[in-house]
Structures are given as C-alpha cells and as structure tokens.
PDB file of N, CA and C in Angstrom:
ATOM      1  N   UNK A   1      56.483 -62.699-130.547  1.00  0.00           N
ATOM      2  CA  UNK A   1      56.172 -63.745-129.582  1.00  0.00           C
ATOM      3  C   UNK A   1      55.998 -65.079-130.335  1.00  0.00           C
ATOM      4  N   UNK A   2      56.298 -65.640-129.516  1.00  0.00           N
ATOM      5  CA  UNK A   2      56.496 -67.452-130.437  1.00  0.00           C
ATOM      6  C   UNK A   2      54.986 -68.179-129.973  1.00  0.00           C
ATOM      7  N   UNK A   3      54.976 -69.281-130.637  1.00  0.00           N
ATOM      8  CA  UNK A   3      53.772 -70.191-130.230  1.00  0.00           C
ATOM      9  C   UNK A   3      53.817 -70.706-128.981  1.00  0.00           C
ATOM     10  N   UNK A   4      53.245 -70.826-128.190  1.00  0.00           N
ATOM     11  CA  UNK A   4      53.494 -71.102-126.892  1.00  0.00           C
ATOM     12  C   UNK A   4      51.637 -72.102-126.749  1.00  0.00           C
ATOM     13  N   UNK A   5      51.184 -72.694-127.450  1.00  0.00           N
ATOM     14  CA  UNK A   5      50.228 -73.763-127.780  1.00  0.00           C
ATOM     15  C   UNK A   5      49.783 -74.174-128.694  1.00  0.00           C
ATOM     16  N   UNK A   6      49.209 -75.250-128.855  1.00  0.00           N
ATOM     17  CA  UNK A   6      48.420 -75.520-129.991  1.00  0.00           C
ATOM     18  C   UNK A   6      47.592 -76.571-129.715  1.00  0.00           C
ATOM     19  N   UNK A   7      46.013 -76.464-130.391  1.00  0.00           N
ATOM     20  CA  UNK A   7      45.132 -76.696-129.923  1.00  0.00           C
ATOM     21  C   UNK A   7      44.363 -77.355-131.333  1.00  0.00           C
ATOM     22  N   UNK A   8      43.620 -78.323-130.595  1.00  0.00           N
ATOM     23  CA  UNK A   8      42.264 -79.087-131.707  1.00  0.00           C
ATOM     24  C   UNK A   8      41.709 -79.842-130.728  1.00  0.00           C
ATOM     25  N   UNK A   9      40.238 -79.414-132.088  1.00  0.00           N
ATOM     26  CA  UNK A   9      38.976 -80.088-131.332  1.00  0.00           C
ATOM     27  C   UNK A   9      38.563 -80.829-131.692  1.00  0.00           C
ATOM     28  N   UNK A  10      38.093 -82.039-131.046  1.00  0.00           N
ATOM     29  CA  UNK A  10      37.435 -83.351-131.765  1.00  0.00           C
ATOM     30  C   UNK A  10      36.243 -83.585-131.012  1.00  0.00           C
ATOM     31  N   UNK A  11      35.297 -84.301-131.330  1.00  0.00           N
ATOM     32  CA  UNK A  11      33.952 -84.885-131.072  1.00  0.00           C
ATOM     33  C   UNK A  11      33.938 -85.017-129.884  1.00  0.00           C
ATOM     34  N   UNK A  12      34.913 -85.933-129.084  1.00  0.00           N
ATOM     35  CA  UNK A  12      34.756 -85.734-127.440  1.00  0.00           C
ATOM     36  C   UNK A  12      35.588 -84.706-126.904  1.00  0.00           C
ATOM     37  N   UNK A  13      35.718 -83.684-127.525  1.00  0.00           N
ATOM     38  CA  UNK A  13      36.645 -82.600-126.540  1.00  0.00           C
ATOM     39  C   UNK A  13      38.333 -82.075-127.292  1.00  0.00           C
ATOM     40  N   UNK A  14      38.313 -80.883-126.541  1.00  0.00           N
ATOM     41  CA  UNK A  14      39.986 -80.564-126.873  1.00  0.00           C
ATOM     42  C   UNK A  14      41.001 -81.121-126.238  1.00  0.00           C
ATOM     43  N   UNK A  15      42.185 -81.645-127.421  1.00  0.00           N
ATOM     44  CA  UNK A  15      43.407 -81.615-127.090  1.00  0.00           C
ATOM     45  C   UNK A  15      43.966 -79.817-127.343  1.00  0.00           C
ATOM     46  N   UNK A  16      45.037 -80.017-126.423  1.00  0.00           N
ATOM     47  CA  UNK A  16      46.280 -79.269-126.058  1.00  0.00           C
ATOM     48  C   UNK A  16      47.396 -79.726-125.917  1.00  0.00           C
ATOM     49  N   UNK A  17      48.461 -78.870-126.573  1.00  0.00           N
ATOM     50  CA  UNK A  17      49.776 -78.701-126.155  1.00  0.00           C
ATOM     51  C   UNK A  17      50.219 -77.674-125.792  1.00  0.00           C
ATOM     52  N   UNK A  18      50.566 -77.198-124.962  1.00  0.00           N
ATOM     53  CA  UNK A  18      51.131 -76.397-124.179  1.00  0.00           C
ATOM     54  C   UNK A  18      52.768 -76.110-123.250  1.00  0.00           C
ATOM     55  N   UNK A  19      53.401 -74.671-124.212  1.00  0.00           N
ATOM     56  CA  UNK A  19      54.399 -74.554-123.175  1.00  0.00           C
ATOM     57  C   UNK A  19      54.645 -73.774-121.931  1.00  0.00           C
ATOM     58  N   UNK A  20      55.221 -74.993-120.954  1.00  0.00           N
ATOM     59  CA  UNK A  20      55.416 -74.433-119.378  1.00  0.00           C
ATOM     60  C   UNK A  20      56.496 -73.174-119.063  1.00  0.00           C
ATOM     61  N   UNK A  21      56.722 -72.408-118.259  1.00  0.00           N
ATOM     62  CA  UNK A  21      57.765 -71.850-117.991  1.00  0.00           C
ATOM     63  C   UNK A  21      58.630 -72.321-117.422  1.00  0.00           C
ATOM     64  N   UNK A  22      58.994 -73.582-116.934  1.00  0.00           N
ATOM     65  CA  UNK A  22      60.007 -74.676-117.256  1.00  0.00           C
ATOM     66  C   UNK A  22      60.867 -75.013-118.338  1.00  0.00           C
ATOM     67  N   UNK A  23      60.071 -74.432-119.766  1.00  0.00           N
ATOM     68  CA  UNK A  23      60.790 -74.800-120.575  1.00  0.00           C
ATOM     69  C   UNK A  23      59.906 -76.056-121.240  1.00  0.00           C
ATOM     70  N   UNK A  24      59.422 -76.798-120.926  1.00  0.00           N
ATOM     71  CA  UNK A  24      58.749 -78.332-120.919  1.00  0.00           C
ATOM     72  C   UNK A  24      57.247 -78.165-121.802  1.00  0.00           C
ATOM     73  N   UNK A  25      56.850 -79.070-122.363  1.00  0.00           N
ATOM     74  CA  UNK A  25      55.415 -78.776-123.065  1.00  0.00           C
ATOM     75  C   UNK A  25      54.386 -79.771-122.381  1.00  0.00           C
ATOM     76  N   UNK A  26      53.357 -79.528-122.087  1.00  0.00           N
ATOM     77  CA  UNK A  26      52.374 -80.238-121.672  1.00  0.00           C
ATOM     78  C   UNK A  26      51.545 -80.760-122.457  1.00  0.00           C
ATOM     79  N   UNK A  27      51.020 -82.066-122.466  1.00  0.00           N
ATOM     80  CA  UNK A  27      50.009 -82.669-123.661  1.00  0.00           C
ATOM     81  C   UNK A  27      48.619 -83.050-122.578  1.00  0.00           C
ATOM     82  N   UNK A  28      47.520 -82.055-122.746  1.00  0.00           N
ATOM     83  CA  UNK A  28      46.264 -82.335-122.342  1.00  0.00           C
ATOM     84  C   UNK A  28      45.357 -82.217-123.106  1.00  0.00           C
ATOM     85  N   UNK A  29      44.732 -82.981-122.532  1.00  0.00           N
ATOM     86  CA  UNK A  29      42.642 -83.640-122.740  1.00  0.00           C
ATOM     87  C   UNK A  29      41.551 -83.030-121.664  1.00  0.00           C
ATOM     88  N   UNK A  30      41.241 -81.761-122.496  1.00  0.00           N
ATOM     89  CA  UNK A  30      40.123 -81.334-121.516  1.00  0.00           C
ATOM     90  C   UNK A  30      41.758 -80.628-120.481  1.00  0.00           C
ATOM     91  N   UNK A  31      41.333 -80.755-119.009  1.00  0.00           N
ATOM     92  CA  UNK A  31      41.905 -80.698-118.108  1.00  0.00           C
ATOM     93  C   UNK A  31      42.761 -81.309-117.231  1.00  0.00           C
ATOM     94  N   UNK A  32      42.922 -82.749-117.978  1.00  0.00           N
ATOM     95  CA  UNK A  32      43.708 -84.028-117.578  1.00  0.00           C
ATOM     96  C   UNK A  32      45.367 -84.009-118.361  1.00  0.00           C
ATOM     97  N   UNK A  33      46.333 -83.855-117.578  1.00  0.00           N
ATOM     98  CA  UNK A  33      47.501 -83.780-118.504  1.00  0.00           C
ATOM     99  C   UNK A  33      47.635 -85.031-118.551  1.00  0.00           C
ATOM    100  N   UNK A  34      48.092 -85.486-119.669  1.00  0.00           N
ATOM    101  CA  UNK A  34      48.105 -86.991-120.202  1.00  0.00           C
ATOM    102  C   UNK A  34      50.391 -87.168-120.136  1.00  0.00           C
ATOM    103  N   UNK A  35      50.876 -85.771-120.080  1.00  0.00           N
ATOM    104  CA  UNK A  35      51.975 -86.203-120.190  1.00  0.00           C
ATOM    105  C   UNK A  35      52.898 -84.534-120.238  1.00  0.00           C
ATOM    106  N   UNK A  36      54.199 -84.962-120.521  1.00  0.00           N
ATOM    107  CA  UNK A  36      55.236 -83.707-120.150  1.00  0.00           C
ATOM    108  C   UNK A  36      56.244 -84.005-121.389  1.00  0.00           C
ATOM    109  N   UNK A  37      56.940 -83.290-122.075  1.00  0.00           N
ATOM    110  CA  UNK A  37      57.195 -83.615-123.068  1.00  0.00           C
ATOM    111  C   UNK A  37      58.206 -82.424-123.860  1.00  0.00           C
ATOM    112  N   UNK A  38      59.698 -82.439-123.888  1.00  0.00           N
ATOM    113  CA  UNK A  38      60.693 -81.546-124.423  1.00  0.00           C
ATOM    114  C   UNK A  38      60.680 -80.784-125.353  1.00  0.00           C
ATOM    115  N   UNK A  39      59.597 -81.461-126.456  1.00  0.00           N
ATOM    116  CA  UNK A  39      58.672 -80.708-127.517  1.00  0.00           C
ATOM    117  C   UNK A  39      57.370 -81.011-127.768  1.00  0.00           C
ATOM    118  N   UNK A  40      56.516 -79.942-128.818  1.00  0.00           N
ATOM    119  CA  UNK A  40      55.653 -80.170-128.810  1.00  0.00           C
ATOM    120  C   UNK A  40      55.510 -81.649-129.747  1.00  0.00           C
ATOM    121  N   UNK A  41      56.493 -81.431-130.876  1.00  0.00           N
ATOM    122  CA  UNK A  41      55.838 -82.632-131.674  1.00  0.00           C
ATOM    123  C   UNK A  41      56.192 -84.399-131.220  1.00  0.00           C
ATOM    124  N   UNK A  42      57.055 -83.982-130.132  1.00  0.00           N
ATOM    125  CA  UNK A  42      57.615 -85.010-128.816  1.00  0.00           C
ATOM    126  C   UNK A  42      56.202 -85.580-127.926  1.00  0.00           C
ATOM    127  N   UNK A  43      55.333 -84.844-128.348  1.00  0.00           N
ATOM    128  CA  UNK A  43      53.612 -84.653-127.587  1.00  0.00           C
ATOM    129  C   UNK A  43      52.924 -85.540-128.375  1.00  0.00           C
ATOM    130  N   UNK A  44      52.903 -85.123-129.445  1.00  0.00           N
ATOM    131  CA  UNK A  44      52.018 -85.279-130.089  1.00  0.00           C
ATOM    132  C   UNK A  44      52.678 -86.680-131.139  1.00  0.00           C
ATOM    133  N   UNK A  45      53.842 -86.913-131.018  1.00  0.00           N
ATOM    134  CA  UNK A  45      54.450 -88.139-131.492  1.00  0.00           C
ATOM    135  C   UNK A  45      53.777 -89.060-130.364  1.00  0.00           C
ATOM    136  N   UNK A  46      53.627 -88.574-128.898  1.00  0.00           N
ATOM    137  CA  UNK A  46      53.208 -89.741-127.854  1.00  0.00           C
ATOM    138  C   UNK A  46      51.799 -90.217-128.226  1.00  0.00           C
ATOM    139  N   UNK A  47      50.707 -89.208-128.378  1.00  0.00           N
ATOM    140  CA  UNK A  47      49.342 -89.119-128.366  1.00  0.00           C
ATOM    141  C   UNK A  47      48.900 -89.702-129.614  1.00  0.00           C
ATOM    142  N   UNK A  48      49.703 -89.752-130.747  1.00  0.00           N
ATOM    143  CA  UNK A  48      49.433 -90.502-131.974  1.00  0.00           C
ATOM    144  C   UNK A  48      50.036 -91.987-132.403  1.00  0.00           C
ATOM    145  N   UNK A  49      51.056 -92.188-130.955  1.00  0.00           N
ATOM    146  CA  UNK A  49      51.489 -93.469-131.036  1.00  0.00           C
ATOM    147  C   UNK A  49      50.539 -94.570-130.258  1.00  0.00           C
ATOM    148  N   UNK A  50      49.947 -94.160-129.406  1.00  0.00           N
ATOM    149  CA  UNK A  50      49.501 -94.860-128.826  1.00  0.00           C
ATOM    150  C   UNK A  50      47.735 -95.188-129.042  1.00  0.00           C
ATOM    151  N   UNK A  51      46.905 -95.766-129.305  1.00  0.00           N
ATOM    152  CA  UNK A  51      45.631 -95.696-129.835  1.00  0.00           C
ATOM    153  C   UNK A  51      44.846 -96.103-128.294  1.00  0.00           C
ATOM    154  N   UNK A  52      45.043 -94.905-127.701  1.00  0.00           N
ATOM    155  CA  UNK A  52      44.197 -94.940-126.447  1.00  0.00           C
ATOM    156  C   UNK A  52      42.666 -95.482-126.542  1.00  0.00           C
ATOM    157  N   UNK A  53      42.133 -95.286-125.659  1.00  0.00           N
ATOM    158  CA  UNK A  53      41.018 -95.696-125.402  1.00  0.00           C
ATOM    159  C   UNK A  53      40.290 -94.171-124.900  1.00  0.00           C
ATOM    160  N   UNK A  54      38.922 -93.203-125.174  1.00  0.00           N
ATOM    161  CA  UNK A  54      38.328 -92.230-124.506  1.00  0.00           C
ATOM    162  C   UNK A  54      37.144 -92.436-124.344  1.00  0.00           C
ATOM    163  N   UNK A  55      36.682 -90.994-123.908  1.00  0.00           N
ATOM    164  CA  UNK A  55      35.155 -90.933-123.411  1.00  0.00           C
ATOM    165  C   UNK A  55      34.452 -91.770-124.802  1.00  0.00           C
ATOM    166  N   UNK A  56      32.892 -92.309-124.331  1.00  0.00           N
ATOM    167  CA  UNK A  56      32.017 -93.099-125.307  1.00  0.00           C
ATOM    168  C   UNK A  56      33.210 -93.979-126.119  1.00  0.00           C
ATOM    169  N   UNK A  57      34.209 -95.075-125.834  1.00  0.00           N
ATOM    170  CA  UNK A  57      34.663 -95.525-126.592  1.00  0.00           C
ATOM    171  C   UNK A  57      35.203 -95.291-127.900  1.00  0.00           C
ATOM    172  N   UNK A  58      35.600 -93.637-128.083  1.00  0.00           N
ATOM    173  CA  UNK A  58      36.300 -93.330-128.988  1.00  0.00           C
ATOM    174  C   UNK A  58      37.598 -94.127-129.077  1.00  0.00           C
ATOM    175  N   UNK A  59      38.262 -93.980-130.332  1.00  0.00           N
ATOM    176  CA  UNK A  59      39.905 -94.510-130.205  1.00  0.00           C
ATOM    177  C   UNK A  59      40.896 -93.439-130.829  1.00  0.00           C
ATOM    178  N   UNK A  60      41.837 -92.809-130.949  1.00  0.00           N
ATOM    179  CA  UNK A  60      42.510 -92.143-131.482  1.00  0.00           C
ATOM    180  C   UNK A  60      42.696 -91.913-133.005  1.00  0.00           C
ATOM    181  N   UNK A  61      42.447 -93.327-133.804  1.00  0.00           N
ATOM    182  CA  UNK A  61      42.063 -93.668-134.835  1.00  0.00           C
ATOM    183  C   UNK A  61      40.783 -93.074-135.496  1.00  0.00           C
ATOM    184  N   UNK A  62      39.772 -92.929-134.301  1.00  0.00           N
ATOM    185  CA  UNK A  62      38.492 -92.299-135.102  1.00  0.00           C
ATOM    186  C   UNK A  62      38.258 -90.889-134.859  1.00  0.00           C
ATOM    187  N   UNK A  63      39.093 -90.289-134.266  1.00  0.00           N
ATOM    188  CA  UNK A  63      39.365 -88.773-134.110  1.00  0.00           C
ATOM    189  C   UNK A  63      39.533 -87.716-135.066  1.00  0.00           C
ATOM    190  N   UNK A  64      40.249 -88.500-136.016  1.00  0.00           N
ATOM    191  CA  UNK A  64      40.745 -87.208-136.914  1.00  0.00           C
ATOM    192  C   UNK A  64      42.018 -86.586-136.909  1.00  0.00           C
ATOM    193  N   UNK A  65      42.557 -87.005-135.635  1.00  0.00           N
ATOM    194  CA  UNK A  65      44.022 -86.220-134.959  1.00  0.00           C
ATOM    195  C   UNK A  65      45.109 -85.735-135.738  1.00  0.00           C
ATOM    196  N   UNK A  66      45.104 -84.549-136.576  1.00  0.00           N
ATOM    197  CA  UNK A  66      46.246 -84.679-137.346  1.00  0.00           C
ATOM    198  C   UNK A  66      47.809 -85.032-137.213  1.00  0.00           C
ATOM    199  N   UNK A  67      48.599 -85.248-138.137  1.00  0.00           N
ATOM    200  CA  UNK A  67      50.120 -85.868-137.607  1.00  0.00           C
ATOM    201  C   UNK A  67      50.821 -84.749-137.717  1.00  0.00           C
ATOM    202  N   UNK A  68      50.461 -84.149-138.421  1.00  0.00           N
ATOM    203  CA  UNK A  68      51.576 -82.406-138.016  1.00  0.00           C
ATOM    204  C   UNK A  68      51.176 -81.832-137.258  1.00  0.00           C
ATOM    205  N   UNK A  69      51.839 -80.564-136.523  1.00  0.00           N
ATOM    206  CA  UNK A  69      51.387 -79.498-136.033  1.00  0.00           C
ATOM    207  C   UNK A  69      51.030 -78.348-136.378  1.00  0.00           C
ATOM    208  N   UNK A  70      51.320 -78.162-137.775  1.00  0.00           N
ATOM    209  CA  UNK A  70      50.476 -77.269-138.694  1.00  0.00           C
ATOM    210  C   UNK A  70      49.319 -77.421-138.883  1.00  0.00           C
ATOM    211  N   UNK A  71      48.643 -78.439-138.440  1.00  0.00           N
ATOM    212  CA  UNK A  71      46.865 -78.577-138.710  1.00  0.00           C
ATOM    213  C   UNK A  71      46.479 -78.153-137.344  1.00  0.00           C
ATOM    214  N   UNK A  72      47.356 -77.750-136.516  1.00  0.00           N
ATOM    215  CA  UNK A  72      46.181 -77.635-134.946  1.00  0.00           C
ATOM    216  C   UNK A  72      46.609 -76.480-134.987  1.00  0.00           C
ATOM    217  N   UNK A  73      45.796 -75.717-134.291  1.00  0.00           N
ATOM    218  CA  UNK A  73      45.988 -74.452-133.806  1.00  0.00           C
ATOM    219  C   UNK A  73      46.413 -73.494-133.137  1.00  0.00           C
ATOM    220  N   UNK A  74      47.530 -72.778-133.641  1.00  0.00           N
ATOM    221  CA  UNK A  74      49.002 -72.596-132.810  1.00  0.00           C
ATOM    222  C   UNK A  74      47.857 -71.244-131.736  1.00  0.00           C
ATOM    223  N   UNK A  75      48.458 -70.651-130.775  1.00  0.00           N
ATOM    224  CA  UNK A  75      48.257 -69.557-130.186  1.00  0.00           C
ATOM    225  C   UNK A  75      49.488 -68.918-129.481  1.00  0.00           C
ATOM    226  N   UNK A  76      49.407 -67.611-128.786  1.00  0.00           N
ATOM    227  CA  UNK A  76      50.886 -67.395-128.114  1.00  0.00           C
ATOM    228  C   UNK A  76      50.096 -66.724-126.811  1.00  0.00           C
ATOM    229  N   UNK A  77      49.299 -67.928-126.258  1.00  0.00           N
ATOM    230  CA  UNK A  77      48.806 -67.872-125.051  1.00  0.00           C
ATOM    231  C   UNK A  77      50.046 -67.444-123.750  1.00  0.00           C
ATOM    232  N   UNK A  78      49.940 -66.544-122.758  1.00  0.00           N
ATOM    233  CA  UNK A  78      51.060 -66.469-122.102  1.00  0.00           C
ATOM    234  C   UNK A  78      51.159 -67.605-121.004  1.00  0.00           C
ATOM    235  N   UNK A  79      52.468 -67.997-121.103  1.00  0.00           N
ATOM    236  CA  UNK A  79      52.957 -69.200-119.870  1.00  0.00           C
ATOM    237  C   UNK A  79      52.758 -69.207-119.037  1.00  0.00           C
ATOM    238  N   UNK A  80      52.334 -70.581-118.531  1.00  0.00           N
ATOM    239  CA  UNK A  80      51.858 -70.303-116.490  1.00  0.00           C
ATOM    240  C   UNK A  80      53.298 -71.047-115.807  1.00  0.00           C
TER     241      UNK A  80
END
C-alpha cells in the first residue's frame, strides 16, 4: 500500500495532506481544506509559498514547516 497522507504538527495545530479517491490530494489545517492539489508536493509547494497569516498571529515562517515531504509524516490511511 502506498502513502496515501502525510502529516505535521506545529504549535497551533496539524497540517495534512491527503489523497482523495479522485485521484487529487487535499492540503488541510485542522479541518479547514485550504486547497486541492495533483500532488502532494504540488500542496505543500502552495502552503510554503505563501506566508499566510494563522491562529494567535502565527506566520508560516515561524512554524517550522518543513520543505520536503520526507520530514512529515507519511501514513497509508485508507481513502475517503
């Protein structure tokens, strides 16, 4: 079975990436999908380009967020 997520935790909460049975990967915060995305590192290229704004005035910058996907935490959660 292949990776079918990957996951990290930071100070205000988990990110996720996640694949759909669409085919498609999902990039969420907590329970909020932030976006839809052909790959995962297509996700996580979005979420590290952009220096959002979060809960308590975090910024993406002070997260920690790694730039590979070898630092988050793969799983082979089954597809919804």
């Amino acid at each position: 079975m292949t990776t079918t997520r990957y996951r990290f935790s930071t100070r205000i909460g988990m990110f996720c990436i996640e694949l759909r049975r669409t085919g498609a990967w999902r990039l969420m915060f907590g329970r909020k999908e932030l976006g839809v995305f052909q790959s995962p590192e297509m996700a996580l290229d979005d979420l590290l380009k952009d220096d959002r704004s979060w809960p308590g005035g975090a910024r993406n910058s002070s997260l920690g967020l790694p730039t590979d996907l070898a630092a988050w935490a793969p799983s082979k959660k089954a597809l919804k």
